[in-house]
Protein backbone atom coordinates (compact mmCIF):
# COMPACT_ATOMS: atom_id res chain seq x y z
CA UNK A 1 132.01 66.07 56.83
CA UNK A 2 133.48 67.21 59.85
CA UNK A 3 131.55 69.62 62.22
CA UNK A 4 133.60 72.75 63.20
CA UNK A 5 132.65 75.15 65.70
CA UNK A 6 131.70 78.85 64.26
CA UNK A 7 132.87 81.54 66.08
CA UNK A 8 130.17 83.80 67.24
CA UNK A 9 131.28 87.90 67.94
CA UNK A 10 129.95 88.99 71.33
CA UNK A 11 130.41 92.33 72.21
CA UNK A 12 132.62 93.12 74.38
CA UNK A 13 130.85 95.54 76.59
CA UNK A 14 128.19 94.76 79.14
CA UNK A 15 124.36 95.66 77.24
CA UNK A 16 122.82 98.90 77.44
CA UNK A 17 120.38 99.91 80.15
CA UNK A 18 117.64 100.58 77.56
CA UNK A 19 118.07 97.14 75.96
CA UNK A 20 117.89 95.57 79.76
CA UNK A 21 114.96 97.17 80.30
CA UNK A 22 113.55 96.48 76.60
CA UNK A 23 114.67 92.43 77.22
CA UNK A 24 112.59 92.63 80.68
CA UNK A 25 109.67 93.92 79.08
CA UNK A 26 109.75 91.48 76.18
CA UNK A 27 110.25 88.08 79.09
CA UNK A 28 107.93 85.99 79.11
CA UNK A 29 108.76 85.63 83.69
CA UNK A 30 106.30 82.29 84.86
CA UNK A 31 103.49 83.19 86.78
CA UNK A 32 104.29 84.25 90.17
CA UNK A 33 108.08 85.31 89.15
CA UNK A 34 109.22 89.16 88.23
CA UNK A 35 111.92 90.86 87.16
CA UNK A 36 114.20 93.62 87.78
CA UNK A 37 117.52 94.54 87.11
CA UNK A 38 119.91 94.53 90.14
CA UNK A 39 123.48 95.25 90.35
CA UNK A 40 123.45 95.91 86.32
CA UNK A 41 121.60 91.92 85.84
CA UNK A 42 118.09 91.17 85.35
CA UNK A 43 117.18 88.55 88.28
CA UNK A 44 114.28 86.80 88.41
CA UNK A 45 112.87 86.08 91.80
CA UNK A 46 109.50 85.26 93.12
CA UNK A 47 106.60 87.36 94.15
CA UNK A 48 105.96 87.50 98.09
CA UNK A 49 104.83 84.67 99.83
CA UNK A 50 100.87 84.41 100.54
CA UNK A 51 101.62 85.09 104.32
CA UNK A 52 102.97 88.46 103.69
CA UNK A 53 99.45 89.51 102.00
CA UNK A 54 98.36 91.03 104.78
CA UNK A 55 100.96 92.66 106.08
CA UNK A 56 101.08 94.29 102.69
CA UNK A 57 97.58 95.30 102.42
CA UNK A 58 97.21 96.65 106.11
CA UNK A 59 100.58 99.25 104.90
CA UNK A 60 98.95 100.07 101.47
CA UNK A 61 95.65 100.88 103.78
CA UNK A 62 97.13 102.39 106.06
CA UNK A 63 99.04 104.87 103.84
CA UNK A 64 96.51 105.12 101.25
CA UNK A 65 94.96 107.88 103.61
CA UNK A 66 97.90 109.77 103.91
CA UNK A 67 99.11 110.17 100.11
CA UNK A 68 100.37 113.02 98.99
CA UNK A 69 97.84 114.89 96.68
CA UNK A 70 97.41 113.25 93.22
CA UNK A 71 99.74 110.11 94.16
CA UNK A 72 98.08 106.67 95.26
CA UNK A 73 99.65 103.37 96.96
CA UNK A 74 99.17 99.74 95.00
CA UNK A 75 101.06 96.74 95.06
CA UNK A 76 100.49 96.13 91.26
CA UNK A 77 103.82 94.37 89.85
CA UNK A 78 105.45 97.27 88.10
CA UNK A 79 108.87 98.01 87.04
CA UNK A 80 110.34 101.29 87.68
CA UNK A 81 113.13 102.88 86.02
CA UNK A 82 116.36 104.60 87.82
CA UNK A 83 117.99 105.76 84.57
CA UNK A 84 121.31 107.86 86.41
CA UNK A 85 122.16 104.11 88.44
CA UNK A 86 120.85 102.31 85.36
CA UNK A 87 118.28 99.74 87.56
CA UNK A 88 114.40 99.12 86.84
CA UNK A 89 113.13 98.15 90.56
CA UNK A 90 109.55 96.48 91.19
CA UNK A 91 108.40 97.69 94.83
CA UNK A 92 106.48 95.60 96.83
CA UNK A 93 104.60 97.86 97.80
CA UNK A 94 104.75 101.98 96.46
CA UNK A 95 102.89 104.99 96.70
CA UNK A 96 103.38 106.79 93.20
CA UNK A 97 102.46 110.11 91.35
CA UNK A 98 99.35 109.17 89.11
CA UNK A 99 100.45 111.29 86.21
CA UNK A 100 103.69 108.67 85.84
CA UNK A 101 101.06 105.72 84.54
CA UNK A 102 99.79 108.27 81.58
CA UNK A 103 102.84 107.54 79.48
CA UNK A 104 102.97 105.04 76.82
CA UNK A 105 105.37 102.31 77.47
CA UNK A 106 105.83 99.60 79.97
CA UNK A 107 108.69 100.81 82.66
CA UNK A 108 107.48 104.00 85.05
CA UNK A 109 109.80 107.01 85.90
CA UNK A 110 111.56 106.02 89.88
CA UNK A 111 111.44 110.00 89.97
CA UNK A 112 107.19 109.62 90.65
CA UNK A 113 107.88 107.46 93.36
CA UNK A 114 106.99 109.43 96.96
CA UNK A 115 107.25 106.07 99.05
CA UNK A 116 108.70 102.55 98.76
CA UNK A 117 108.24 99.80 100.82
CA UNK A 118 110.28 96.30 100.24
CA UNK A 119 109.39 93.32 102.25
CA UNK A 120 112.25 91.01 102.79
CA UNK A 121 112.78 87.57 102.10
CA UNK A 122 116.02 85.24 102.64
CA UNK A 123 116.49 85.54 98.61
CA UNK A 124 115.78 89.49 98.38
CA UNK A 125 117.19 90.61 101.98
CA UNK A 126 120.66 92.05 100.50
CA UNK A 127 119.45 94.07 97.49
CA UNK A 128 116.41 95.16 99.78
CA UNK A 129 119.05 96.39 102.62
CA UNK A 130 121.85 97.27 100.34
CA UNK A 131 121.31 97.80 96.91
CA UNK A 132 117.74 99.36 96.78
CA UNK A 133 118.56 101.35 99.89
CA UNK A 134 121.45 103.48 97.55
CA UNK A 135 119.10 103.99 94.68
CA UNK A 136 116.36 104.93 96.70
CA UNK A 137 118.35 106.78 98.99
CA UNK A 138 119.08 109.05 96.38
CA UNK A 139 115.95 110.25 95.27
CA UNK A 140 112.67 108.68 96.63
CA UNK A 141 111.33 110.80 99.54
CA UNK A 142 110.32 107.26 102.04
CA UNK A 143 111.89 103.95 101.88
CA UNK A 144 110.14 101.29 103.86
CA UNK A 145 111.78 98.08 104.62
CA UNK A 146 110.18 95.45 106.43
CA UNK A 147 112.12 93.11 107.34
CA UNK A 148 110.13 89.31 107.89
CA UNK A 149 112.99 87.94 108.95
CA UNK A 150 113.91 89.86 112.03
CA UNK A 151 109.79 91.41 112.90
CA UNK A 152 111.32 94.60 112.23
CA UNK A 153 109.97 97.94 109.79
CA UNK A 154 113.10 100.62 108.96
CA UNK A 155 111.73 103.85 108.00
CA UNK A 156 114.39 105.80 106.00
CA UNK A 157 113.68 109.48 104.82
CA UNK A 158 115.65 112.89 103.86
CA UNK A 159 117.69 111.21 100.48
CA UNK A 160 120.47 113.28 99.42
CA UNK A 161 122.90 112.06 96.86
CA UNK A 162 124.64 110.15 99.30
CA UNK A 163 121.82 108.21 100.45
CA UNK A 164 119.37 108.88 103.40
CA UNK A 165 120.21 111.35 105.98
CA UNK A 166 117.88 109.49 108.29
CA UNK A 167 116.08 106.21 109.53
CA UNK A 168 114.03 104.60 112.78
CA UNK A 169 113.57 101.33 113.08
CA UNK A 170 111.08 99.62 115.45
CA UNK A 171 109.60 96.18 116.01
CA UNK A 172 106.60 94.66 114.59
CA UNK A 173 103.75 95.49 117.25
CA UNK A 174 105.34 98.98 118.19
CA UNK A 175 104.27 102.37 116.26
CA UNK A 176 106.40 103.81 113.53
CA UNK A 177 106.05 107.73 112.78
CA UNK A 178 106.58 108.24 108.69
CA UNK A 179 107.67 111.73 107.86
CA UNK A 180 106.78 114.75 105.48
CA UNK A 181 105.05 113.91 102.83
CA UNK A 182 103.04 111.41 104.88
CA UNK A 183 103.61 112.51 108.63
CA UNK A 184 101.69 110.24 110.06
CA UNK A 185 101.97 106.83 112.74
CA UNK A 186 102.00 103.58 110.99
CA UNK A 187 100.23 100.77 113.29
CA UNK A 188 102.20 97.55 112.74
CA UNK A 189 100.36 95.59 115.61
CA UNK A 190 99.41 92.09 113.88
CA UNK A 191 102.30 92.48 111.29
């Protein structure tokens, strides 16, 4: 008997963003790994490396004390959903509205987000810089990136649908002023 090949019907259009999202909450990612869906793919990538720990705790700390009422900052791997540019992003680091983790289900509204903060890293730089800064720049109020490759922090703030209206940028060691709804003077001395 000779083997043939079976023809298999693909479809022809690129999936849905509710079944990327479903497929990312169904992957079994190996410890140390998540994943988000960039550019219309899920990628895989790995969590931050142990040495930027405390960078990322001194930030959460530091704007844990300036969150807007009912909101709180974490770190805790979770994907959040940016239905109108069909992407599911998981922040480094994010200051979110409480009420968003009530829901049932497994992906978080990117509308609850007050504050992101993405720390780069040679794999993550161009989404973090280019990608991430459109979606974000669209809708979520602060958009931190710190960039370990070049001991710099951009602060980016006002979105509009065209992106952010506005950013400083300073080196690790000098102070950084984040606007309304934080307005306060992030210390990045020992960053």
């Amino acid at each position: 008997m000779t083997e043939r090949t079976t023809p298999r019907e693909t479809p022809s259009a690129p999936p849905a963003f509710e079944d990327l999202l479903r497929t990312v909450a169904e992957m079994n990612t190996p410890d140390g790994f998540k994943a988000e869906l960039i550019r219309g793919k899920i990628i895989v990538s790995p969590f931050s490396k142990l040495r930027y720990s405390r960078r990322m705790r001194r930030l959460r700390e530091q704007l844990q004390a300036h969150v807007p009422e009912g909101h709180f900052a974490d770190t805790s791997p979770f994907l959040f959903r940016f239905p109108a540019a069909e992407r599911g992003y998981g922040p480094d680091l994010y200051v979110a509205d409480e009420a968003a983790f009530e829901e049932d289900g497994q992906h978080a509204d990117g509308a609850a987000l007050s504050l992101v903060g993405e720390f780069t890293s040679v794999s993550t730089k161009d989404a973090d810089w280019n990608e991430k800064l459109d979606v974000y720049g669209s809708l979520v109020p602060v958009y931190l990136v710190v960039d370990m490759q070049d001991s710099e922090i951009t602060c980016f703030w006002d979105p509009s649908p065209h992106g952010y209206r506005s950013r400083t940028t300073v080196s690790f060691g000098q102070p950084l002023h984040v606007p309304e709804p934080f307005d306060f003077t992030i210390d990045t001395t020992g960053f």
